[in-house]
Protein backbone atom coordinates (compact mmCIF):
# COMPACT_ATOMS: atom_id res chain seq x y z
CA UNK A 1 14.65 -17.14 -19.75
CA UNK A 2 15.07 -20.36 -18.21
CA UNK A 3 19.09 -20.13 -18.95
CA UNK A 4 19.27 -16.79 -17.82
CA UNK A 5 18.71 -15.13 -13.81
CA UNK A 6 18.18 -12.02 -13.27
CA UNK A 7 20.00 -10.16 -9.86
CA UNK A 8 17.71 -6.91 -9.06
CA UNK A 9 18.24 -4.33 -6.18
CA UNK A 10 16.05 -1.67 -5.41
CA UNK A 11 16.89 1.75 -4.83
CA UNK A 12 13.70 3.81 -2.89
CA UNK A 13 13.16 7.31 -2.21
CA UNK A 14 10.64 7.90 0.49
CA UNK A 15 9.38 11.11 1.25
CA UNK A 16 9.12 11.51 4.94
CA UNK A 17 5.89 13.39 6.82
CA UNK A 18 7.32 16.01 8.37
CA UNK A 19 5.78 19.58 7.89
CA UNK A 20 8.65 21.25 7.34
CA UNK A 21 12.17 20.32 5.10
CA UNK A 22 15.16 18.60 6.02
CA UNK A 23 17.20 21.58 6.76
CA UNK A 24 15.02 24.70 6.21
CA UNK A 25 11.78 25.42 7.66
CA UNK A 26 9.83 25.84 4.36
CA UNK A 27 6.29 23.61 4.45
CA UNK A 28 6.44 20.54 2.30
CA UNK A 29 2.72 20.88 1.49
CA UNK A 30 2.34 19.06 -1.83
CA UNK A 31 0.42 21.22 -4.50
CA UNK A 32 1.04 24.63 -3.33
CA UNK A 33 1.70 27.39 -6.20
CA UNK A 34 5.18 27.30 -7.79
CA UNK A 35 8.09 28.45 -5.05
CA UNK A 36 5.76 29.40 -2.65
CA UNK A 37 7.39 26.67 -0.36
CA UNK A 38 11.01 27.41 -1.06
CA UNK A 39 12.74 29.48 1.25
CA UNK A 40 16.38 31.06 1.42
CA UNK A 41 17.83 27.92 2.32
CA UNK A 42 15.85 26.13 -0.56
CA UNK A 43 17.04 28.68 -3.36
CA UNK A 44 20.65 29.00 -2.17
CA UNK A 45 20.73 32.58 -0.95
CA UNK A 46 24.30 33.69 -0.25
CA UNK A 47 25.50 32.92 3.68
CA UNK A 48 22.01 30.96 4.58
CA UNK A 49 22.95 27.86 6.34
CA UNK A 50 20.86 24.54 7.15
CA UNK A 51 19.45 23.70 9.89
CA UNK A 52 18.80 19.59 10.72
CA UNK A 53 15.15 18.66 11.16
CA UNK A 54 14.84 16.37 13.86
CA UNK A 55 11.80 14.79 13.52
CA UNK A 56 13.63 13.26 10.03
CA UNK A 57 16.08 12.07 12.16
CA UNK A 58 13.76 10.29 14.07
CA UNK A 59 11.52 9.10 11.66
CA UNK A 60 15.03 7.22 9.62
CA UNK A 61 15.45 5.38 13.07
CA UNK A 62 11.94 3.87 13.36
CA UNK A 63 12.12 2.20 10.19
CA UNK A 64 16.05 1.29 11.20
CA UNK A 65 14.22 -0.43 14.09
CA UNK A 66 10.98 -2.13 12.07
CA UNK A 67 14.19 -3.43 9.91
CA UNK A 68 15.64 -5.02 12.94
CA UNK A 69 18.81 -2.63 11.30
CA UNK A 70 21.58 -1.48 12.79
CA UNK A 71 21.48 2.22 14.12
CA UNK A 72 24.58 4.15 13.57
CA UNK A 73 25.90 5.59 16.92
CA UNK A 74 27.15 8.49 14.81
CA UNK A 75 26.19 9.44 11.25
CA UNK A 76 27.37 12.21 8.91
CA UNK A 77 25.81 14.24 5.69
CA UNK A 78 28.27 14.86 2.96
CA UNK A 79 27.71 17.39 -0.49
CA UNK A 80 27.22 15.36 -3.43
CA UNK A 81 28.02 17.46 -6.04
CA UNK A 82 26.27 17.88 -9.62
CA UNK A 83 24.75 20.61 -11.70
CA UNK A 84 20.85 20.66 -12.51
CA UNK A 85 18.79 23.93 -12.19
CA UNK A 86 16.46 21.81 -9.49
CA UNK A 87 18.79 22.22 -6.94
CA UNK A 88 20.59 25.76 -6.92
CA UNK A 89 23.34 25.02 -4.53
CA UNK A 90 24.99 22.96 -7.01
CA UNK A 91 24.73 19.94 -4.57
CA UNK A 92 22.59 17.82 -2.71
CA UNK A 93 23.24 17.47 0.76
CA UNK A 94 23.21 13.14 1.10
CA UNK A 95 24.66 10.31 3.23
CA UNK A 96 27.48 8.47 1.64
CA UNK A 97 29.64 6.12 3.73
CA UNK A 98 28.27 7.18 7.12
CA UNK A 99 24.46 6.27 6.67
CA UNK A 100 21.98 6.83 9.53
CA UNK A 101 20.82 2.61 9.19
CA UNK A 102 22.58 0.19 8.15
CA UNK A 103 22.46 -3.42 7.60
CA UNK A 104 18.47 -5.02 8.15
CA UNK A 105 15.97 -7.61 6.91
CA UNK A 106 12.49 -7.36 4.66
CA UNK A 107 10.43 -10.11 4.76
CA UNK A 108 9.03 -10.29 1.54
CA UNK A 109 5.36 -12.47 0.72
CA UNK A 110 5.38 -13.64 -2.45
CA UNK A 111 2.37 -14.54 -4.79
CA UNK A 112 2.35 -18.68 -4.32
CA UNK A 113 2.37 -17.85 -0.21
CA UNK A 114 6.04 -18.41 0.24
CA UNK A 115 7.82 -16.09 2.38
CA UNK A 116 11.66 -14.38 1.11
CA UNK A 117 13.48 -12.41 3.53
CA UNK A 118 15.32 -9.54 1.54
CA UNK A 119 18.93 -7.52 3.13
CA UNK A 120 18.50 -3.76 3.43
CA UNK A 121 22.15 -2.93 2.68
CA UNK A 122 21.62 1.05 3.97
CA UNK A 123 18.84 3.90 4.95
CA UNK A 124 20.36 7.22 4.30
CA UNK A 125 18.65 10.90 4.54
CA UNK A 126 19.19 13.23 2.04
CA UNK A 127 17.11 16.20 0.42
CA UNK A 128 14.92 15.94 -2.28
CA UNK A 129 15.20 18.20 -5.37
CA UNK A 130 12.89 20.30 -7.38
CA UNK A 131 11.36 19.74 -10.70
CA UNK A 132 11.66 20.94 -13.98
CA UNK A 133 8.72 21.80 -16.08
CA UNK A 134 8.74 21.12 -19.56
CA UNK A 135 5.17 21.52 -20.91
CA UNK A 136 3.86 24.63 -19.43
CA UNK A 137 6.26 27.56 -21.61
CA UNK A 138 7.15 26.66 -25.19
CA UNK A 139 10.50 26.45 -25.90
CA UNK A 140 11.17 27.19 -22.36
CA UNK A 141 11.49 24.96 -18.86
CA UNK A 142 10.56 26.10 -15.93
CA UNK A 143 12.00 25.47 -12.40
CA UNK A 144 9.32 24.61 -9.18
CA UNK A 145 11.38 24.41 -6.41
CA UNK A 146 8.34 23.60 -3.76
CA UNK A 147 10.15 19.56 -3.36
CA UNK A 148 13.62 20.98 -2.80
CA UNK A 149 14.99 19.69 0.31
CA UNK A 150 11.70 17.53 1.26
CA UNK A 151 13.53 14.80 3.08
CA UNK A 152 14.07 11.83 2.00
CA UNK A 153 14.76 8.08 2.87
CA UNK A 154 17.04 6.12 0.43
CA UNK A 155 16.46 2.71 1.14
CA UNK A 156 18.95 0.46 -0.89
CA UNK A 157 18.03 -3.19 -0.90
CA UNK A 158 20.89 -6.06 -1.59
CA UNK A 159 20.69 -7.44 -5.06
CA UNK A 160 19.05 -10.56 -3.84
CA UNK A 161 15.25 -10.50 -5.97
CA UNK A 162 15.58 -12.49 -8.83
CA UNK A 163 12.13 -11.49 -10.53
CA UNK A 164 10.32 -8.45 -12.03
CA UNK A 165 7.21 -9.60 -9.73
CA UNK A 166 9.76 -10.52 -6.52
CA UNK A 167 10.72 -6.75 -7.29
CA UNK A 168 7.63 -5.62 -6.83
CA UNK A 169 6.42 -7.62 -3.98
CA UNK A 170 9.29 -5.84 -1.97
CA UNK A 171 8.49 -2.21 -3.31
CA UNK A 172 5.36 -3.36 -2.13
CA UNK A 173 6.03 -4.00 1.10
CA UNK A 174 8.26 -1.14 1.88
CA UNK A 175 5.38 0.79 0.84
CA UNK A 176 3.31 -1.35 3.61
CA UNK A 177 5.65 -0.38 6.17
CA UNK A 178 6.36 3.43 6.01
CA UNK A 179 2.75 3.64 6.03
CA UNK A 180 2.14 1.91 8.92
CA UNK A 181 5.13 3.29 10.69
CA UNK A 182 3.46 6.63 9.39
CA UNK A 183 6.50 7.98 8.30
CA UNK A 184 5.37 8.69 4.36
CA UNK A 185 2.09 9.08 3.27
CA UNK A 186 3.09 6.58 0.44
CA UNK A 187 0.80 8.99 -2.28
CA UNK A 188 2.44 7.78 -5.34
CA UNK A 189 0.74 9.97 -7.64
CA UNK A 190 2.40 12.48 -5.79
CA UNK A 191 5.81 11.33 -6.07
CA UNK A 192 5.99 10.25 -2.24
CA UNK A 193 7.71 7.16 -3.19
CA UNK A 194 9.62 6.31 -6.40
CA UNK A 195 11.83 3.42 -7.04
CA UNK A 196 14.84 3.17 -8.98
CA UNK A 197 15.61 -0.82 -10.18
CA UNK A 198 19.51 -1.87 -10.93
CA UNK A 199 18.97 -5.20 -13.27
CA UNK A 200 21.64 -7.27 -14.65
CA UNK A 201 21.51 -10.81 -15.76
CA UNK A 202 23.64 -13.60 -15.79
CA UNK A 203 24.04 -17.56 -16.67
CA UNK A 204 21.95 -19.83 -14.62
CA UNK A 205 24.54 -21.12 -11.77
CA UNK A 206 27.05 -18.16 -12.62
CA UNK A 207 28.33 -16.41 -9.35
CA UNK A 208 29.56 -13.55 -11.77
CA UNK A 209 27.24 -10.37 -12.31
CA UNK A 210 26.38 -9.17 -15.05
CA UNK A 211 26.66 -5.73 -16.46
CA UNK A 212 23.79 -3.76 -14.60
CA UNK A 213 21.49 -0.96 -15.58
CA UNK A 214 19.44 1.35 -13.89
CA UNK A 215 15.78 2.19 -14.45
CA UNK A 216 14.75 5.32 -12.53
CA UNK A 217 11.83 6.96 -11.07
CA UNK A 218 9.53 4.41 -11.21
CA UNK A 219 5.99 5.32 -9.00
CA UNK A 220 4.22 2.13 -9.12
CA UNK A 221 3.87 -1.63 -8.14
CA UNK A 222 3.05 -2.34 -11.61
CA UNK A 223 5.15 -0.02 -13.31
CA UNK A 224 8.22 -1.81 -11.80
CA UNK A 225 7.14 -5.20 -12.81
CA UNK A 226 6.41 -4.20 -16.19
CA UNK A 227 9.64 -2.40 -16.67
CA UNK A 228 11.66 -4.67 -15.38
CA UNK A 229 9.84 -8.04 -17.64
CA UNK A 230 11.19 -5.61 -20.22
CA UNK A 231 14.68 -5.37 -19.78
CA UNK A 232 15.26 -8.40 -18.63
CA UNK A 233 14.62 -9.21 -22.08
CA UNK A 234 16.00 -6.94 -23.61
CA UNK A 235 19.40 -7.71 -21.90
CA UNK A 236 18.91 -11.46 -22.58
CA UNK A 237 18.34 -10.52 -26.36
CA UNK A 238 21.80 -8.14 -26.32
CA UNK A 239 23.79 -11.00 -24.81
CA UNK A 240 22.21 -14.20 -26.80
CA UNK A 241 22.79 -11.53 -29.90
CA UNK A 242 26.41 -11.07 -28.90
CA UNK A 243 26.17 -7.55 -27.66
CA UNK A 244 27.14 -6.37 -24.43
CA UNK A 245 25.17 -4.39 -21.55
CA UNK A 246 25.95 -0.73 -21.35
CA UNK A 247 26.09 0.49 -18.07
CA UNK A 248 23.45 3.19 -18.34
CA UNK A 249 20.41 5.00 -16.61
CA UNK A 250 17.02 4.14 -18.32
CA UNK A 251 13.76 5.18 -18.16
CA UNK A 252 10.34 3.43 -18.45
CA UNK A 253 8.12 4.31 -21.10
CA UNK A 254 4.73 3.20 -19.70
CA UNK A 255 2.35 4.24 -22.95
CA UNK A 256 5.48 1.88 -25.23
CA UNK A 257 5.84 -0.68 -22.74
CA UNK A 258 9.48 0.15 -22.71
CA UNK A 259 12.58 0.89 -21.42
CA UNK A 260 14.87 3.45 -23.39
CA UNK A 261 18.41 4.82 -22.47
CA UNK A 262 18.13 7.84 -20.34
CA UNK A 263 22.20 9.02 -19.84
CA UNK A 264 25.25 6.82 -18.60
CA UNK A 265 25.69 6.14 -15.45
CA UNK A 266 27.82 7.84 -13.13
CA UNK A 267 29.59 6.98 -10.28
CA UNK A 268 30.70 7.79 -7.02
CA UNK A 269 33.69 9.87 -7.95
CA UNK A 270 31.52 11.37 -10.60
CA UNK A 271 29.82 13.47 -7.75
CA UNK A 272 32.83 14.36 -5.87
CA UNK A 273 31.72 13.50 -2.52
CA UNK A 274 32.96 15.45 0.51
CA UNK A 275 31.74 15.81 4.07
CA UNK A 276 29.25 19.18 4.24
CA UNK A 277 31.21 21.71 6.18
CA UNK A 278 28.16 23.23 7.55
CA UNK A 279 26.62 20.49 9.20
CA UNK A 280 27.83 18.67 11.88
CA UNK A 281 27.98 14.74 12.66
CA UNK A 282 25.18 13.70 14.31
CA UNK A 283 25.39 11.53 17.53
CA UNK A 284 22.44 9.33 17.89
CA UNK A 285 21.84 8.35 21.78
CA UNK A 286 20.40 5.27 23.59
CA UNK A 287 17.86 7.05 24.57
CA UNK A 288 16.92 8.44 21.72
CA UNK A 289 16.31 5.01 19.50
CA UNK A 290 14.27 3.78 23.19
CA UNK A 291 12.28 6.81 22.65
CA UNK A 292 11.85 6.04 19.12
CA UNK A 293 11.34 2.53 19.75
CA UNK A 294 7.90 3.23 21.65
CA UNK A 295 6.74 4.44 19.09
CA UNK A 296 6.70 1.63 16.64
CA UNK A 297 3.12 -0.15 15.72
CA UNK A 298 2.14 -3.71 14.85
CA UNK A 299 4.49 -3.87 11.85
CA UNK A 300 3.03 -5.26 8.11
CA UNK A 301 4.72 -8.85 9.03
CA UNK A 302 3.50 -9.27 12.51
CA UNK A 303 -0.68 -7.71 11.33
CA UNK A 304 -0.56 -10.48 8.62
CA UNK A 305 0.03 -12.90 10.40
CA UNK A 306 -2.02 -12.46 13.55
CA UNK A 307 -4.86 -12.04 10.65
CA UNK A 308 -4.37 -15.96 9.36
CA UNK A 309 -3.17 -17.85 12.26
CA UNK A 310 -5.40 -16.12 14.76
CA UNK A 311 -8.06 -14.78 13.27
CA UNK A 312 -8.70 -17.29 9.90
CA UNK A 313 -8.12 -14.78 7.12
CA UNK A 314 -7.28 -15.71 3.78
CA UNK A 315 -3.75 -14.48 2.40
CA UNK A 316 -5.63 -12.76 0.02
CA UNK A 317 -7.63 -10.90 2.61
CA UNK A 318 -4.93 -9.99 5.12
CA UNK A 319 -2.89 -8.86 2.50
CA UNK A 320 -5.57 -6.39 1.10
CA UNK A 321 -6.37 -5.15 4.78
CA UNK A 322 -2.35 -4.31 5.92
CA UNK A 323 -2.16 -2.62 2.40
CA UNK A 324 -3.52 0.79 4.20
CA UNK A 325 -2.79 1.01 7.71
CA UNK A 326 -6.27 3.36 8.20
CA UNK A 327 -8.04 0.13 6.30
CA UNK A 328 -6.54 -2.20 8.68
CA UNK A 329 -7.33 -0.03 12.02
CA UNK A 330 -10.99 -0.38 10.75
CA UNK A 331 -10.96 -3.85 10.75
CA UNK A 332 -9.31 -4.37 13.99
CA UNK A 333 -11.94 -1.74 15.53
CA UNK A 334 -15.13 -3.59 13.59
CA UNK A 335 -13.72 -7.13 15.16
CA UNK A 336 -13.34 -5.72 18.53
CA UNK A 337 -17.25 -5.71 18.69
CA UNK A 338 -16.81 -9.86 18.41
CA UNK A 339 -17.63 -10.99 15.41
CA UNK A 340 -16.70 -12.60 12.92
CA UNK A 341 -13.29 -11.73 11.08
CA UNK A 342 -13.96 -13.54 8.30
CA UNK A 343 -17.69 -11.82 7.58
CA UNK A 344 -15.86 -8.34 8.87
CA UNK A 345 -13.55 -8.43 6.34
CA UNK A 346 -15.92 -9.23 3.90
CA UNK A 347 -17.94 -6.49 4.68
CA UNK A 348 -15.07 -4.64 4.69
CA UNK A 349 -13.62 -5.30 1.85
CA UNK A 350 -16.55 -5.61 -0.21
CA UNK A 351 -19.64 -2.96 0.55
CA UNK A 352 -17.35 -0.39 2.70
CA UNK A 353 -15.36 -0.82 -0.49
CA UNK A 354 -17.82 -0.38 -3.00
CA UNK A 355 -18.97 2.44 -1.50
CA UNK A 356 -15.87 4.26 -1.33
CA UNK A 357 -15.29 3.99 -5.19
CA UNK A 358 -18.50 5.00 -6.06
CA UNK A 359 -18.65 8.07 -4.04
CA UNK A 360 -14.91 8.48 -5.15
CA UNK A 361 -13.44 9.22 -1.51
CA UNK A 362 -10.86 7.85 1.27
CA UNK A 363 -11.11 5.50 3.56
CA UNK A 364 -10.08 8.01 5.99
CA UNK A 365 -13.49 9.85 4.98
CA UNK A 366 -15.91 6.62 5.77
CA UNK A 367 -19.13 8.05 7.07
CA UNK A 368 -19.82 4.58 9.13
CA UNK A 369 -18.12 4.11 12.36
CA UNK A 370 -16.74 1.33 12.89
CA UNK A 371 -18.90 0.23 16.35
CA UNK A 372 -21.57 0.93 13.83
CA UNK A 373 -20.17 -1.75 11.59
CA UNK A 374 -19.77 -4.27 14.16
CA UNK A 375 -22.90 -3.50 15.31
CA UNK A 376 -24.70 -4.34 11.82
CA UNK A 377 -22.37 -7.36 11.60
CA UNK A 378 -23.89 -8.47 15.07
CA UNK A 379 -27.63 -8.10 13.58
CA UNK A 380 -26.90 -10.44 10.74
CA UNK A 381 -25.05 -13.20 13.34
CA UNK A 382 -27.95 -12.97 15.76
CA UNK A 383 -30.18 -12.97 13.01
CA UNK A 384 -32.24 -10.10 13.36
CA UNK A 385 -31.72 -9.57 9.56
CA UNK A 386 -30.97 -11.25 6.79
CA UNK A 387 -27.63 -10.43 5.16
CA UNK A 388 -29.76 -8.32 2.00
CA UNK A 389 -31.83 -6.41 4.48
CA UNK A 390 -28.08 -5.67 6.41
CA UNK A 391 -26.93 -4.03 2.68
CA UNK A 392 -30.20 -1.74 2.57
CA UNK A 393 -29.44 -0.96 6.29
CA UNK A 394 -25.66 -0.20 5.60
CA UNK A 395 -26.84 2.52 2.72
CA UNK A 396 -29.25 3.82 5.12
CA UNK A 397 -26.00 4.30 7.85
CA UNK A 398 -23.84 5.24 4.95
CA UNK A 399 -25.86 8.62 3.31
CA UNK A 400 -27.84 9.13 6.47
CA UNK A 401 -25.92 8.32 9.97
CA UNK A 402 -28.46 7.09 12.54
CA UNK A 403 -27.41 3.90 14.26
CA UNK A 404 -28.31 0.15 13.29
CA UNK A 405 -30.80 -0.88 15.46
CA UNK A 406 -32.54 2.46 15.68
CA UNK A 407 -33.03 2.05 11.32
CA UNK A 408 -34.20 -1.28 11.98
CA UNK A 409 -36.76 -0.40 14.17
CA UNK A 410 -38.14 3.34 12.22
CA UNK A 411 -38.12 0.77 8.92
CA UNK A 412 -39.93 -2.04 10.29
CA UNK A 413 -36.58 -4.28 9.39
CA UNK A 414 -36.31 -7.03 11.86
CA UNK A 415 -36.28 -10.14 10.57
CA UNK A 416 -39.29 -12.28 10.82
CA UNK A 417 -38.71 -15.69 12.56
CA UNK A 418 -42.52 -16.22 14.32
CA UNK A 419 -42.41 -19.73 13.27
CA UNK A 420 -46.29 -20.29 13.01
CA UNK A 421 -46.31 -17.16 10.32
CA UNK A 422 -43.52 -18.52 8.57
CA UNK A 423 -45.93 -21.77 8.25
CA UNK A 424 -48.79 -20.12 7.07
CA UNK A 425 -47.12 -18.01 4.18
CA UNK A 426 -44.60 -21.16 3.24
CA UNK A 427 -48.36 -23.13 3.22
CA UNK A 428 -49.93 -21.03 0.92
CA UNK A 429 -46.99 -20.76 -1.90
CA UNK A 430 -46.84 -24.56 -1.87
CA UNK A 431 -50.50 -24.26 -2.90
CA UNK A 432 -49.94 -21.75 -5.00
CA UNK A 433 -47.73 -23.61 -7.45
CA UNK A 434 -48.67 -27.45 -7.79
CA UNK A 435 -46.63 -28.04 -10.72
CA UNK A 436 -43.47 -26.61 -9.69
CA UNK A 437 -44.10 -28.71 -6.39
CA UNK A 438 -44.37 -31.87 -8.88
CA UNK A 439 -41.14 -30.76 -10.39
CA UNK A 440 -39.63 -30.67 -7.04
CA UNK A 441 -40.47 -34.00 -5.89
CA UNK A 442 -40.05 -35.62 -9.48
CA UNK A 443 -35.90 -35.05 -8.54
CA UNK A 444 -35.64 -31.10 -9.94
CA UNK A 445 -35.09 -29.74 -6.29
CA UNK A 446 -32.95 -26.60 -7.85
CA UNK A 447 -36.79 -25.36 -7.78
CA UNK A 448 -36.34 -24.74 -4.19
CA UNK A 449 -35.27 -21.37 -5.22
CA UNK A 450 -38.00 -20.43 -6.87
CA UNK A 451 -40.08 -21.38 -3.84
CA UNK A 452 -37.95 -19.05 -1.36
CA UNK A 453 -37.98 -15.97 -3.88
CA UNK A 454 -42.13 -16.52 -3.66
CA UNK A 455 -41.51 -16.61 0.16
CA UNK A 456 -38.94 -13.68 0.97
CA UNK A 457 -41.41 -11.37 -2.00
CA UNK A 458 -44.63 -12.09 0.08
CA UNK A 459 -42.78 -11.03 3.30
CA UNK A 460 -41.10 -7.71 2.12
CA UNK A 461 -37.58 -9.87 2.49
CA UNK A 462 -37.75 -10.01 5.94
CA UNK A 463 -38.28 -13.79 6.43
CA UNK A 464 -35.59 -15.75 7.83
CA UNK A 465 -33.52 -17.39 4.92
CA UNK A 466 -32.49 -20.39 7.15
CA UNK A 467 -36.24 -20.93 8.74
CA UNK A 468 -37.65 -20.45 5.42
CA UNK A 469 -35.58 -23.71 4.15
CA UNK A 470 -36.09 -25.88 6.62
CA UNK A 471 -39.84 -24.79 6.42
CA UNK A 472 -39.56 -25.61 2.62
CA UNK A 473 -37.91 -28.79 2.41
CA UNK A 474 -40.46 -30.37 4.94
CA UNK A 475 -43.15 -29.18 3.49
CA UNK A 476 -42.15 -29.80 -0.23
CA UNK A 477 -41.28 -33.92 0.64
CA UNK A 478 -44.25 -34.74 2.32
């Protein structure tokens, strides 16, 4: 490996959010019965013509724009031509040298904190096709044709990541940023995203590429970093063996841990490109990218770092907050009640967490509002409870609703900080236990622990943890 460098681009296919398809006005509600979202366009009925969705066009433009990419002032769709049963027409209706975004920048973050900025060579639409079903009829394949003509977002990345995990740090981050821009729903499970890699390596130093090849359809973070740790060697093994790369399409065989030749690959003229005589160019105005423009959030980049410099987040914990865009509205809702982002995230990402798993739902479904949050967060900094009596609180919130101070004061909660009780029940426990108070002063003072448990038991929990040490360490040294 450490004679050889890899050169990876990424090919992905996002699935845009509209409710209806690219150039029909079938639903693109994922799960629906076989067909029952294909219409006449979809199946290729004799003299039906398509129809551009706008809200696709618009959607291609914001992420041209959270790129910094150039917008095309006029784009065009062209036919590219091949013959599968998942799309009926006998073509796909794509975006070859007249792309809706061009040129743009990712800025990548890396796993040792460093910062890459990867080229977007191109954004193109084109429509989706259906899906052939192997396993449901034996000895037969069947043909759902629900995806056909979903739109879709080809983002084509210059071949400038030079690992498997660099590979997946910037699948990862589109992934970040359609969601935020709320332009995919980024459900990989349900195909909303998939990623084809094109690997090739070459001689450390070399300016010359290698012979490439291309693993498709891969629908995870970890999937691509697996796959492509395998080819790399695999391709290293060929060349130090004295073989040569095919140029082929592969696919990853998660269950084997490996890659396996799929078909060759074509090219361009395999498809036999030509522009689609049934759709016009499309001219894209200045006002329509300032309209657009609006509409683009706090992007992935710009969240992450208000997060560290401003707000004293780990990288760790920014990153897993900007990872969902509904995850990191919560925080920024829960730290508008001022407190502190560092025990909000926690909180956050921790017990909200928790919960979530266990109960096996969204974060979109969180039964605690966020003021709520903030407002519990605010009990434990004023110290009204302890941080243990906040969890008990939280569950209460969490299967019940009610509010936070109205649980603490039905359950008796609030914290006790009367100093002169404090005394009295730190008093007796010190007489309860003379020989663990000789162990203390004889130098074994991890005791104090002991001591406090004795303390927070004959109080229900509710003393104050802080008073109750002070109280303690006084009272243990005299």
């Amino acid at each position: 490996m450490t004679e050889w460098e890899p050169v990876i681009g990424l090919e992905v296919h996002v699935q845009l959010a509209t409710r209806s398809k690219i150039f029909s006005r079938a639903a693109t509600t994922f799960g629906k019965y076989p067909n029952s979202n294909a219409n006449g366009v979809d199946i290729a009925l004799p003299g039906v013509l398509p129809v551009l969705n706008e809200e696709a066009v618009r959607m291609a433009i914001k992420f041209g724009l959270a790129i910094d990419a150039e917008i095309a002032p006029s784009c065009r769709f062209d036919r590219k031509n091949y013959f599968y049963p998942d799309l009926p027409k006998g073509y796909q209706i794509s975006q070859l040298d007249q792309p809706i975004v061009g040129q743009g920048i990712l800025p990548i973050f890396l796993g040792d904190g460093s910062i890459r900025e990867i080229g977007i060579t191109r954004a193109h639409l084109e429509e989706d096709a259906g899906k052939s079903i192997h396993t449901e009829y034996e000895g037969l394949t069947g043909i759902d044709l629900n995806r056909a003509g979903t739109p879709l977002l080809e983002i084509v990345s210059e071949p400038e990541l030079h690992s498997a995990s660099e590979a997946s740090a910037c699948f990862r981050e589109l992934h970040s940023l359609v969601m935020a821009l709320e332009i995919c729903d980024g459900n990989m499970n349900e195909g909303s995203m998939r990623c084809d890699a094109n690997i090739s390596v070459r001689p450390k130093g070399s300016e010359i590429l290698g012979q490439r090849t291309e693993i498709k359809n891969v629908n995870s973070f970890r999937f691509v970093e697996k796959a492509l740790r395998y080819e790399i060697e695999r391709q290293i093994a060929v060349l130090e063996s004295g073989g040569d790369v095919i140029l082929e399409t592969r696919l990853y065989d998660s269950e084997r841990n490996e890659t396996r030749s799929m078909r060759s690959k074509e090219s361009s003229d395999d498809y036999r490109y030509f522009p689609d005589p049934d759709l016009l160019p499309v001219d894209i105005s200045d006002d329509l990218i300032e309209s657009v423009r609006a509409t683009v959030p706090e992007l992935p980049a710009e969240k992450r770092n208000r997060y560290i410099v401003e707000l004293g987040l780990t990288d760790y914990e920014a990153n897993r907050l900007i990872e969902d865009p509904k995850v990191s509205r919560y925080f920024d809702e829960v730290a508008q009640s001022n407190v502190d982002a560092k025990l909000a995230a926690n909180w956050i990402l921790g017990e909200v967490s928790a919960a979530l798993k266990r109960d096996e739902i969204g974060f979109a479904q969180v039964p605690v509002a966020p003021g709520e949050l903030g407002r519990l967060i605010q009990r434990i900094e004023d110290e009204t409870i302890s941080g243990k009596i906040a969890k008990s609180v939280f569950e209460s919130l969490w299967n019940e609703n009610g509010s936070v101070d109205g649980i603490i004061e039905s359950q008796g909660l609030r914290q006790l900080s009367d100093t002169g009780e404090l005394e009295n029940v730190v008093s007796q426990i010190v007489d309860d236990f003379p020989d663990q108070v000789r162990q203390f002063r004889d130098g074994k003072e991890k005791i104090l622990g002991f001591f406090v448990g004795h303390v927070m038991k004959a109080t229900a929990g509710k003393a104050n943890p802080k008073q109750v040490n002070e109280i303690l360490q006084r009272k243990l040294r005299v």
